[in-house]
N, C-alpha and C. Protein backbone atom coordinates (compact mmCIF):
# COMPACT_ATOMS: atom_id res chain seq x y z
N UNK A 1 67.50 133.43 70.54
CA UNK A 1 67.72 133.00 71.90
C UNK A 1 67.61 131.48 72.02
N UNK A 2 66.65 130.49 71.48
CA UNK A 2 66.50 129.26 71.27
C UNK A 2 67.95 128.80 70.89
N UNK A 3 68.68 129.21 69.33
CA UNK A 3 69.78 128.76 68.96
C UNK A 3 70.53 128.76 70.08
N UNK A 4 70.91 129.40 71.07
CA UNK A 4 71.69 129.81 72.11
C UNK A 4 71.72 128.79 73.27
N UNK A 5 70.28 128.67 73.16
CA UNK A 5 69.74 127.69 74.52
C UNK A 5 70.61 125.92 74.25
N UNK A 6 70.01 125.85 73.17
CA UNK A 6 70.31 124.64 72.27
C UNK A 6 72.11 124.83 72.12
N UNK A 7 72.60 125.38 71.77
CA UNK A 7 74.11 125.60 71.61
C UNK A 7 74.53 125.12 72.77
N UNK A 8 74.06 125.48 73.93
CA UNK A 8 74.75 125.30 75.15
C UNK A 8 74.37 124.03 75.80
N UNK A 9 73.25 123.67 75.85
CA UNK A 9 72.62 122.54 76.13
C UNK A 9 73.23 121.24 75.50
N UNK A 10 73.21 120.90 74.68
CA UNK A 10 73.47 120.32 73.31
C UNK A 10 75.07 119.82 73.97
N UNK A 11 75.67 120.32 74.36
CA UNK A 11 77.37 118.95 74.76
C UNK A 11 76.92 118.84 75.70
N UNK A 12 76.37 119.27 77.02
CA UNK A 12 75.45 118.42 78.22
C UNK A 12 74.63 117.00 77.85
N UNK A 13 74.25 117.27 76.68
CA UNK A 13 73.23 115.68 76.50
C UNK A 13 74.22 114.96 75.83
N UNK A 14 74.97 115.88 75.09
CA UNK A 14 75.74 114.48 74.69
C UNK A 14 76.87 113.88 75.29
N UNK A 15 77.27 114.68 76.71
CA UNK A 15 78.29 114.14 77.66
C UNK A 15 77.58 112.67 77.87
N UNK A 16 76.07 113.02 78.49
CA UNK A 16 75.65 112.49 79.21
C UNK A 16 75.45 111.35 78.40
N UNK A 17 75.04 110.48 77.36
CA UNK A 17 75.36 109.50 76.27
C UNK A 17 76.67 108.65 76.27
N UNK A 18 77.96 109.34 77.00
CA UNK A 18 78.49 108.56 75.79
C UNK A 18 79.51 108.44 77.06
N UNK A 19 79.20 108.15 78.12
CA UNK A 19 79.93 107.94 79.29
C UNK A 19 80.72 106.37 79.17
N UNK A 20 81.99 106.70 79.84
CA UNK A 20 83.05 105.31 79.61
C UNK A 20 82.94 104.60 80.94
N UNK A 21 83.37 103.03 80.82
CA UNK A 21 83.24 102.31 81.98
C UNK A 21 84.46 103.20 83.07
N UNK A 22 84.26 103.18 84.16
CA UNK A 22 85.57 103.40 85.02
C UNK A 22 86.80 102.93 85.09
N UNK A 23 87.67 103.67 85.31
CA UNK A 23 89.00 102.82 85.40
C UNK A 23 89.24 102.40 86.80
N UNK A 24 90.03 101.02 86.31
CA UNK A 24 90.10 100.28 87.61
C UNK A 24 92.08 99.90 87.53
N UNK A 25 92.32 100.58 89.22
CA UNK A 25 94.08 100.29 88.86
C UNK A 25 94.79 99.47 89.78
N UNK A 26 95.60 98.37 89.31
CA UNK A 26 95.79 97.55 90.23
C UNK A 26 97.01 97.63 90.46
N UNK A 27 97.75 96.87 91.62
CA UNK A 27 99.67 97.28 91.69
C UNK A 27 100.19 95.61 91.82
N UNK A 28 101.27 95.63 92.02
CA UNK A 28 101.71 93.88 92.55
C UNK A 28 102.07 94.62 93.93
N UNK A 29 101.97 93.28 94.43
CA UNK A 29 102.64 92.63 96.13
C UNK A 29 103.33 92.10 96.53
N UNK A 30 104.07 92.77 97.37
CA UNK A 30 105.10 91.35 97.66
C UNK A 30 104.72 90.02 98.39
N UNK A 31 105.33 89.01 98.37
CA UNK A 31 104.47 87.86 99.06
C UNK A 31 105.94 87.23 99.83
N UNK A 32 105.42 86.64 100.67
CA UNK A 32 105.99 86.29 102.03
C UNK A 32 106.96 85.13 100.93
N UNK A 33 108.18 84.64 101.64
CA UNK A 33 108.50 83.66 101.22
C UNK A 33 108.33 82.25 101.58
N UNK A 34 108.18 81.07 100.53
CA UNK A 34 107.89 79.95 100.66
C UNK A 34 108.52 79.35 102.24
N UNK A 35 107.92 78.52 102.64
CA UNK A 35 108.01 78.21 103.49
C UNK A 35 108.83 78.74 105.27
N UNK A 36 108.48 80.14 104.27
CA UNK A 36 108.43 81.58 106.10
C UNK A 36 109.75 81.41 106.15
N UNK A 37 110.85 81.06 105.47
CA UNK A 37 112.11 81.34 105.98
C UNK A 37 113.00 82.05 104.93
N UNK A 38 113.88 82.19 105.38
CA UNK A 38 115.46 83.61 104.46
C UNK A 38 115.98 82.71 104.07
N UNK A 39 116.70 82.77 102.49
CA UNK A 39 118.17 81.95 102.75
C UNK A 39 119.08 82.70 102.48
N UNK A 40 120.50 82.24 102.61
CA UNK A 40 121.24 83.34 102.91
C UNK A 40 122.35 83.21 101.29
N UNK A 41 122.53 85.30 101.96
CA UNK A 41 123.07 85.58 100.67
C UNK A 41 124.69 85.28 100.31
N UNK A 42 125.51 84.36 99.45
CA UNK A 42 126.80 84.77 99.63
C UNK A 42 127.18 85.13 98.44
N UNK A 43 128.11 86.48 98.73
CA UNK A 43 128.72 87.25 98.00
C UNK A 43 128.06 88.35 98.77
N UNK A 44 128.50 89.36 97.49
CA UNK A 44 128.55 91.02 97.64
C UNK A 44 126.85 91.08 97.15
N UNK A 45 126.20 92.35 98.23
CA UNK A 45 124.66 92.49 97.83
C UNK A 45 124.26 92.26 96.81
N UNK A 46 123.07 92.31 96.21
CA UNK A 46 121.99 92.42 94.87
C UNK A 46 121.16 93.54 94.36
N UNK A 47 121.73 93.97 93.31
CA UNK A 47 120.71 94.54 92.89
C UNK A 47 120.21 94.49 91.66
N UNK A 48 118.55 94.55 91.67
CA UNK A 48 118.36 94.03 90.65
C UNK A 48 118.21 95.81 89.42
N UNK A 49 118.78 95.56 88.26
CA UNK A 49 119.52 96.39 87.42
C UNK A 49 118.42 96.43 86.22
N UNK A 50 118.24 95.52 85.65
CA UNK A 50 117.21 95.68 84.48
C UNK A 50 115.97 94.45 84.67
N UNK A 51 115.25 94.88 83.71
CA UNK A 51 114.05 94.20 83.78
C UNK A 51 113.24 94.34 82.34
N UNK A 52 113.19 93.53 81.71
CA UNK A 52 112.79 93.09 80.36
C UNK A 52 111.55 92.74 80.06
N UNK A 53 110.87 93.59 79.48
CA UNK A 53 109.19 92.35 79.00
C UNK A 53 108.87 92.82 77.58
N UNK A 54 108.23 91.90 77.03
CA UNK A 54 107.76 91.78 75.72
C UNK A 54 106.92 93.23 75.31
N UNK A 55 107.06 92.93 74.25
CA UNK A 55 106.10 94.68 74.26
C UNK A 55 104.67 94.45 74.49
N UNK A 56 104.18 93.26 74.07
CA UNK A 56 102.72 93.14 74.20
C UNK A 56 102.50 93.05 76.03
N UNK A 57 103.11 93.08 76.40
CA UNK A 57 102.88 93.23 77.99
C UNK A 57 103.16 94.61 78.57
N UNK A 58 104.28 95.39 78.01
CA UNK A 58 105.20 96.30 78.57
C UNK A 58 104.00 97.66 78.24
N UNK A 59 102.75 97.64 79.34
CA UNK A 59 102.02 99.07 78.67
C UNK A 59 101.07 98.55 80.33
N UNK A 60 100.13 100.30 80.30
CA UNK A 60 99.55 100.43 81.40
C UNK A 60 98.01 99.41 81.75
N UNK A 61 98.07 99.03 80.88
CA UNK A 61 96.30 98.17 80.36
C UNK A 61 96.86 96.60 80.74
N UNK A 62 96.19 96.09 81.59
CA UNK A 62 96.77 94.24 82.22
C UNK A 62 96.06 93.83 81.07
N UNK A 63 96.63 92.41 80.57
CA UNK A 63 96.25 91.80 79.43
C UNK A 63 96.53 90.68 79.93
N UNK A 64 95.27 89.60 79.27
CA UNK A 64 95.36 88.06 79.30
C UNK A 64 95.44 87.62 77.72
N UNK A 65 96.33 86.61 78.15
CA UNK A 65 96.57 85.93 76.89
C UNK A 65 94.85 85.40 76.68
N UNK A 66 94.75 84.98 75.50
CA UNK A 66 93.72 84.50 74.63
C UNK A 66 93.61 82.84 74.10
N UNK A 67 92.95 82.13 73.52
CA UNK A 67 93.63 81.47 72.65
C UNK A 67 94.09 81.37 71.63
N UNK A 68 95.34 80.34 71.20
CA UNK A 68 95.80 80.56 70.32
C UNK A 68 96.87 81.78 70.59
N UNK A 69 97.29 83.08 69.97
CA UNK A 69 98.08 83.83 69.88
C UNK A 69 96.98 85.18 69.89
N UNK A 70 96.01 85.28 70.42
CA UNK A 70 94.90 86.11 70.81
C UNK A 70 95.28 86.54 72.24
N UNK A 71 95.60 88.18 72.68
CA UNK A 71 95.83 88.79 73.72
C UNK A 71 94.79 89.76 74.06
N UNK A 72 93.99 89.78 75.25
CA UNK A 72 92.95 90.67 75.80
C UNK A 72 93.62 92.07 76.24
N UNK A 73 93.29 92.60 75.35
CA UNK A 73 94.19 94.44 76.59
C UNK A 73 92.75 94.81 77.24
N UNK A 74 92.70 94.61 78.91
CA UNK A 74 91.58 95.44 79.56
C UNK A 74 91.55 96.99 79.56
N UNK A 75 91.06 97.63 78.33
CA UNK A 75 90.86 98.86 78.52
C UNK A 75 90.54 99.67 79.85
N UNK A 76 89.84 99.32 80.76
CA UNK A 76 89.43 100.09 81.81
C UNK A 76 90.43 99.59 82.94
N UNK A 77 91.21 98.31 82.91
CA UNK A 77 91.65 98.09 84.12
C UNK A 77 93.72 97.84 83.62
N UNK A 78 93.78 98.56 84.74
CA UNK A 78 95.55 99.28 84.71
C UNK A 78 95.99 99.18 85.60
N UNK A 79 97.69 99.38 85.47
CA UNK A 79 98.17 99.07 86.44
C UNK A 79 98.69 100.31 86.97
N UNK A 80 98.72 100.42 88.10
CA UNK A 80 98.61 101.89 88.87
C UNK A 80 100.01 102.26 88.70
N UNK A 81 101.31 102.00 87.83
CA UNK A 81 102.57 101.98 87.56
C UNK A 81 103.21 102.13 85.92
N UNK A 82 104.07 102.24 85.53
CA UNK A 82 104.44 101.28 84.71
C UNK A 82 104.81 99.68 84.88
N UNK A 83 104.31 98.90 84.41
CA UNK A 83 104.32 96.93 84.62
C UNK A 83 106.14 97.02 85.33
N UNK A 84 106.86 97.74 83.63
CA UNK A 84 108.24 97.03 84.49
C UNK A 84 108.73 97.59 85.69
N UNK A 85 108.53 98.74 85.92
CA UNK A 85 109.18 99.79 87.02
C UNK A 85 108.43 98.98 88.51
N UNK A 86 106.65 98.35 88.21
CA UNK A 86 106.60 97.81 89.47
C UNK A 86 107.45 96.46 89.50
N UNK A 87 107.54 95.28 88.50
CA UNK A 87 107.92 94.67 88.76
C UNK A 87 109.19 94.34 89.16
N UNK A 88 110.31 95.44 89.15
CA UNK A 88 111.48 95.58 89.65
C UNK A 88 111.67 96.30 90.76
N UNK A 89 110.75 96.85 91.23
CA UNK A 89 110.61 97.21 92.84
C UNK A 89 110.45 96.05 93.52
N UNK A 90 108.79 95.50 93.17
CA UNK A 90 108.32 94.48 93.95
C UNK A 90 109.43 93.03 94.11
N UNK A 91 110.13 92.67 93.09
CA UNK A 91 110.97 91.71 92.85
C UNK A 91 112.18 92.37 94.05
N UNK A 92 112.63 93.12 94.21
CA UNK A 92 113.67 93.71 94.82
C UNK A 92 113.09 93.55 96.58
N UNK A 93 111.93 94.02 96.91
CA UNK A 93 110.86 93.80 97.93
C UNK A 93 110.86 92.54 98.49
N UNK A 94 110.72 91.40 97.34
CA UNK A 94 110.39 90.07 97.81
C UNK A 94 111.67 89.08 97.57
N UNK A 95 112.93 89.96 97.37
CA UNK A 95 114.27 89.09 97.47
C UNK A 95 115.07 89.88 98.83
N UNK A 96 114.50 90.96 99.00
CA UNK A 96 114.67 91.31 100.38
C UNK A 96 114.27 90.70 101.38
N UNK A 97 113.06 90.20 101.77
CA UNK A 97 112.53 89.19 102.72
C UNK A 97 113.06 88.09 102.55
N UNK A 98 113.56 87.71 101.52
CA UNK A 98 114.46 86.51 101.29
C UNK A 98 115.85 86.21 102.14
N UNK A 99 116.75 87.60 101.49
CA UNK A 99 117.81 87.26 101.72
C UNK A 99 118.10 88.69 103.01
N UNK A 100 117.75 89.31 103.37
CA UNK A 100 117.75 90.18 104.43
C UNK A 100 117.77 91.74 103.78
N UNK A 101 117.33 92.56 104.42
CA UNK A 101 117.65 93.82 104.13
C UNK A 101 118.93 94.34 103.76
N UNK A 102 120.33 94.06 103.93
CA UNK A 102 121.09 94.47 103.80
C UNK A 102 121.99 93.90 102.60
N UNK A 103 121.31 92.76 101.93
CA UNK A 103 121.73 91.62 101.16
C UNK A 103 120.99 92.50 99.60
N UNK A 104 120.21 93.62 99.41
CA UNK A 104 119.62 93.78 98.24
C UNK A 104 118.99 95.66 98.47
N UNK A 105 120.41 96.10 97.56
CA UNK A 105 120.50 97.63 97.32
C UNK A 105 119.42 97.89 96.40
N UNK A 106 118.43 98.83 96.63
CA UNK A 106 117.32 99.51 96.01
C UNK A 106 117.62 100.24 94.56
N UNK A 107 116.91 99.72 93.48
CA UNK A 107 117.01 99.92 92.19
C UNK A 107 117.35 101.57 91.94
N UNK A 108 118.29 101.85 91.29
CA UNK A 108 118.75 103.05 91.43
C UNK A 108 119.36 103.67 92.49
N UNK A 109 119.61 102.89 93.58
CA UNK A 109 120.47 103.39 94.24
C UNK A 109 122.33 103.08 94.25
N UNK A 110 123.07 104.17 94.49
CA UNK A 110 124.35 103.98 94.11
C UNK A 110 125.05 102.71 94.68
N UNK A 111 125.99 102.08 94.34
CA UNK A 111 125.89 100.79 94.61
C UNK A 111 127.68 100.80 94.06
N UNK A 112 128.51 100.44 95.34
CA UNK A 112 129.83 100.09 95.27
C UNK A 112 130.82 99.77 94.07
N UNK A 113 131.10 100.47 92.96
CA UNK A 113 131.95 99.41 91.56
C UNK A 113 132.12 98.36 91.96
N UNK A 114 132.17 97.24 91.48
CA UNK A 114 132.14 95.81 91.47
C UNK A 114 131.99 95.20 92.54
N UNK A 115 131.64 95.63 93.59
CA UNK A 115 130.99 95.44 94.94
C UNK A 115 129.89 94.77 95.27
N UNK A 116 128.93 94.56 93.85
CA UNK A 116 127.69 94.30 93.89
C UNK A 116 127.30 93.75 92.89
N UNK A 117 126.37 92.72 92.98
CA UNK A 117 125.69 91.38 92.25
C UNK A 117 124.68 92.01 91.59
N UNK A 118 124.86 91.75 90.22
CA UNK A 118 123.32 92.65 89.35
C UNK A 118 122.66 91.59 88.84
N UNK A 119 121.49 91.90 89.14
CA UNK A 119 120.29 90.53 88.65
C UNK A 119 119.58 91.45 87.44
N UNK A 120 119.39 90.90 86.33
CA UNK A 120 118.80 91.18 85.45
C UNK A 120 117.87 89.92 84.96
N UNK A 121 116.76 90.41 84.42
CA UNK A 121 115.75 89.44 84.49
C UNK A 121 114.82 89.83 82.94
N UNK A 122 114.77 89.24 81.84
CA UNK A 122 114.32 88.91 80.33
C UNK A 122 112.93 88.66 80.54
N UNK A 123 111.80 88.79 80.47
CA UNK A 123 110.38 88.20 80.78
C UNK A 123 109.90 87.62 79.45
N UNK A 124 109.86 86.56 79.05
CA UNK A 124 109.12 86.07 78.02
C UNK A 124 107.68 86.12 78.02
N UNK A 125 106.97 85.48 78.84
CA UNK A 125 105.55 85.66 79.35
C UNK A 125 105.34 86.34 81.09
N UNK A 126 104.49 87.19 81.24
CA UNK A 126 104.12 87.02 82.56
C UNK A 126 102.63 87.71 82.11
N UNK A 127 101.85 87.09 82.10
CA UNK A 127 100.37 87.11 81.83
C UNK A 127 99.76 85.90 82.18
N UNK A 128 98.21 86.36 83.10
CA UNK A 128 97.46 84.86 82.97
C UNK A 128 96.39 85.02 81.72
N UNK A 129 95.78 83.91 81.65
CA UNK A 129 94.99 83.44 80.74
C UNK A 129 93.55 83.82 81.15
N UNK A 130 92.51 83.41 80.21
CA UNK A 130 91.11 83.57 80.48
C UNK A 130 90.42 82.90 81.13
N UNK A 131 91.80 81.71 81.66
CA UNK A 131 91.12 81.21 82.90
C UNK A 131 91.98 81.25 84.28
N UNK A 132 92.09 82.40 84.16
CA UNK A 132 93.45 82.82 85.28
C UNK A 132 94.65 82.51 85.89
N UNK A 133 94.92 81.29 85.20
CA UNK A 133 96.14 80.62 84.99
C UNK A 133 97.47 81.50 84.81
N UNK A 134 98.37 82.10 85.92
CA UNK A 134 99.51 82.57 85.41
C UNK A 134 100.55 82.50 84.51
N UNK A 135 101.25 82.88 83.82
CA UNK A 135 102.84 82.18 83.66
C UNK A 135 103.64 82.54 83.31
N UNK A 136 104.57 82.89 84.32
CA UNK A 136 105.70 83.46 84.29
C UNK A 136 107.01 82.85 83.45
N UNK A 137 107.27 82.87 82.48
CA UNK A 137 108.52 82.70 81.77
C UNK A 137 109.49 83.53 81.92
N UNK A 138 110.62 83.37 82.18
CA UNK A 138 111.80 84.56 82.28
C UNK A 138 113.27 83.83 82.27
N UNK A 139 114.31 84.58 81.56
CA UNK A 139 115.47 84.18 82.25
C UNK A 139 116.22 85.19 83.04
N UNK A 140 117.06 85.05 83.72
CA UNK A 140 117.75 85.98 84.87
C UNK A 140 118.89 85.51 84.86
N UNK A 141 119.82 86.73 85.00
CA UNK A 141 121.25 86.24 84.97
C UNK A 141 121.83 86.90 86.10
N UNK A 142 123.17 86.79 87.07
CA UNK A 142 123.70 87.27 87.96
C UNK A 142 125.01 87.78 87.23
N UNK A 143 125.56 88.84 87.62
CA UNK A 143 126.67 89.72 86.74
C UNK A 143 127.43 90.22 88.09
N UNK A 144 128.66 90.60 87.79
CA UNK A 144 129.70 91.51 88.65
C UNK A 144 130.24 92.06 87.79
N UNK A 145 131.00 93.43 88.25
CA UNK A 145 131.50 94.27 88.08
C UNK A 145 130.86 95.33 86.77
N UNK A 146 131.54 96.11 86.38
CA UNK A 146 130.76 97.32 85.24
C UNK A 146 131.57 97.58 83.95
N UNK A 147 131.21 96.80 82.79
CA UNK A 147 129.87 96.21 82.93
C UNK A 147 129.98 95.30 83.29
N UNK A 148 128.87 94.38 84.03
CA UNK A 148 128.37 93.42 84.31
C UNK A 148 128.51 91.93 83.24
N UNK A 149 130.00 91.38 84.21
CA UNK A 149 130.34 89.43 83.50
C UNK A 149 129.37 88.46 84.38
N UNK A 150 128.61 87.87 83.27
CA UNK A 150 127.67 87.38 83.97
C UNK A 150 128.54 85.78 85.29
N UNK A 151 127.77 85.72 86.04
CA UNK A 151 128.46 84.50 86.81
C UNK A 151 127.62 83.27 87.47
N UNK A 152 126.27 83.66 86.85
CA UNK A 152 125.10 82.44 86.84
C UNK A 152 124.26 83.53 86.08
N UNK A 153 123.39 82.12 85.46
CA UNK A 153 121.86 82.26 84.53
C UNK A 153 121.11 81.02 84.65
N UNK A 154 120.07 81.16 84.58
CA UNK A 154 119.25 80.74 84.73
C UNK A 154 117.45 80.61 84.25
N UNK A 155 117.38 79.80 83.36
CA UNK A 155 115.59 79.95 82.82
C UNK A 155 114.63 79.32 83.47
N UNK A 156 113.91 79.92 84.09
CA UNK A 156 112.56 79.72 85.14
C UNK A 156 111.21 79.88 84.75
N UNK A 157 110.58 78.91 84.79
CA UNK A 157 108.62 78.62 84.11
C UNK A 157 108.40 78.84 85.97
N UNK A 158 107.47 79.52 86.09
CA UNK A 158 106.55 79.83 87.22
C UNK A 158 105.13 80.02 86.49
N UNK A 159 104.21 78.61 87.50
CA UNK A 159 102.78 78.96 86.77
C UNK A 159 101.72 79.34 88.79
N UNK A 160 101.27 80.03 88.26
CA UNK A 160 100.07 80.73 89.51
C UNK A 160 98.82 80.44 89.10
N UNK A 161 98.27 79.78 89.48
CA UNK A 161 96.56 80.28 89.47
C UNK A 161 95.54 81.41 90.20
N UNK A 162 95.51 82.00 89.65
CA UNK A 162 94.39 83.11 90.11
C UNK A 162 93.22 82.69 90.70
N UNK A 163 92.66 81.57 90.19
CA UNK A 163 91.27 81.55 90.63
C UNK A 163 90.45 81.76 89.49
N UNK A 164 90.54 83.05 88.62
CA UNK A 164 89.39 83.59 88.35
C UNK A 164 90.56 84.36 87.00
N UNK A 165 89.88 84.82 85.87
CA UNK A 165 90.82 85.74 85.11
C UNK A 165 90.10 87.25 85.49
N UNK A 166 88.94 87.76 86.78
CA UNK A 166 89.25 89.14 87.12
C UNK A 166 90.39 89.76 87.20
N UNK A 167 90.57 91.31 87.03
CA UNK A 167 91.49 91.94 86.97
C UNK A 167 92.13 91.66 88.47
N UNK A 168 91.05 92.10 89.40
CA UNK A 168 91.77 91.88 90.81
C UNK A 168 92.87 90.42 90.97
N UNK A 169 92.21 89.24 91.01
CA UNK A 169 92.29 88.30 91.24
C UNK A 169 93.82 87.62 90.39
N UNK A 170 93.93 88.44 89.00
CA UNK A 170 95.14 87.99 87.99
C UNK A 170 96.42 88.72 88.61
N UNK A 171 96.24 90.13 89.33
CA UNK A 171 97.53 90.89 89.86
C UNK A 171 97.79 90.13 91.29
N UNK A 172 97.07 89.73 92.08
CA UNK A 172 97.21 88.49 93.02
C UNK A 172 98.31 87.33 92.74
N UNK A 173 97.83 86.85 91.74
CA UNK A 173 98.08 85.86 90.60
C UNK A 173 100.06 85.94 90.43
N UNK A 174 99.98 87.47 89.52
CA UNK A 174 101.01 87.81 89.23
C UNK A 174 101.84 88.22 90.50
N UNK A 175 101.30 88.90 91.55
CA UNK A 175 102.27 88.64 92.47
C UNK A 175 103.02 87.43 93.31
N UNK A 176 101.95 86.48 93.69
CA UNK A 176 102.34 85.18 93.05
C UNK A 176 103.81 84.39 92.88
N UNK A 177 103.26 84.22 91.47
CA UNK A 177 103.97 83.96 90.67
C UNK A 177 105.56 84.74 90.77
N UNK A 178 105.47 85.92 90.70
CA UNK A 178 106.93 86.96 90.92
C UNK A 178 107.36 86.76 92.68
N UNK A 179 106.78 86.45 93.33
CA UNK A 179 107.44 85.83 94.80
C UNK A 179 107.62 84.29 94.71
N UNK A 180 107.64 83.72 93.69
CA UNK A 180 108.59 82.58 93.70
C UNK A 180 109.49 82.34 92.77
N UNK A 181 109.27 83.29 92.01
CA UNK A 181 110.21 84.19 91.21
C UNK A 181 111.58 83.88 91.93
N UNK A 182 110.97 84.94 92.88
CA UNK A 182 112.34 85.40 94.04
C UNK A 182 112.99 84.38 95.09
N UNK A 183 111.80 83.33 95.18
CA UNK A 183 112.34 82.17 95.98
C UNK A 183 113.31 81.75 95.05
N UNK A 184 113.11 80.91 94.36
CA UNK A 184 114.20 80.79 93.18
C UNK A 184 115.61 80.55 93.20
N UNK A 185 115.16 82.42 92.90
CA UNK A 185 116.79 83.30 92.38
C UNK A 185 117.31 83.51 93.73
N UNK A 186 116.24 83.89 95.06
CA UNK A 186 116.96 83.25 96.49
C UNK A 186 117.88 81.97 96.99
N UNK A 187 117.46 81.47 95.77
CA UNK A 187 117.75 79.91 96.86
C UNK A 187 119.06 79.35 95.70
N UNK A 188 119.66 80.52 94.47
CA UNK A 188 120.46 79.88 94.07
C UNK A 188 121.77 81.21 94.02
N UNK A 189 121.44 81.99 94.82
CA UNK A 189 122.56 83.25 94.89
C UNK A 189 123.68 82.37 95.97
């Protein structure tokens, strides 16, 4: 009866040992545009079509660069998404406040044959540092028709400061940084 007691007992104590920090999950935001105003769109709507990131970024765990070529993966703290799937919502979100609601068709939604402007966007870096320093590297190109001839490109450094390299404080950061992103690619459609 002891063996029994002990059998059962015995993964109770050792649950209780070997407990993991909590997970913590963060999302991006859209952010208002620079200086509170739209500019306007000409041509046929936008949508943005693909979205590119490095593999050392492209996973659920937020990571700060390191020094040197040293990258932090925060085990406990994630992003409540997949990285690219939010960042091509939120980017779509904050070129909408840009250029108006009707100026930028929702990712996956059906969208006119050659009717419509496809933004695709390459991410070289978008990670801050260990001292919360953002930086967005990317290029983005504008395309018509299917497939998509490109008809502007463009390579854009966006740096954000966080404040702080907390998890909270770096997705702040990164939203940021990805709403001037969109000022940008707003202000040259």
């Amino acid at each position: 009866m002891k063996w029994i007691a002990l059998a059962l007992t015995a993964p109770l104590l050792l649950a209780g040992c070997g407990s993991s920090p909590p997970t913590h999950f963060y999302t991006l935001d859209t952010v208002q545009p620079a200086g509170g105003h739209s500019a306007e769109l000409h041509g046929p709507p936008v949508q943005v079509r693909d979205i590119e990131l490095p593999g050392t970024l492209d996973r659920l765990q937020l990571v700060l660069r390191g020094p040197g070529a040293q990258v932090q993966v925060l085990g406990s703290d994630r992003w409540s998404a997949p990285l690219k799937g939010m960042i091509r919502q939120t980017l779509t979100q904050d070129l909408r406040d840009r250029l108006g609601e009707n100026a930028v068709i929702s990712p996956g939604a059906p969208a006119p044959s050659g009717k419509v402007q496809v933004l695709i966007v390459t991410f070289e870096q978008f990670a801050a540092d260990t001292s919360g320093r953002v930086t967005l590297e990317a290029d983005w190109s504008l395309g018509r028709g299917n497939p998509p001839k490109p008809v502007a490109s463009q390579h854009e450094v966006v740096h954000a400061n966080s404040g702080s390299s907390q998890p909270g404080a770096v997705a702040e950061g990164m939203s940021r940084a990805l709403g001037q992103l969109a000022d940008r690619v707003a202000a040259r459609l």
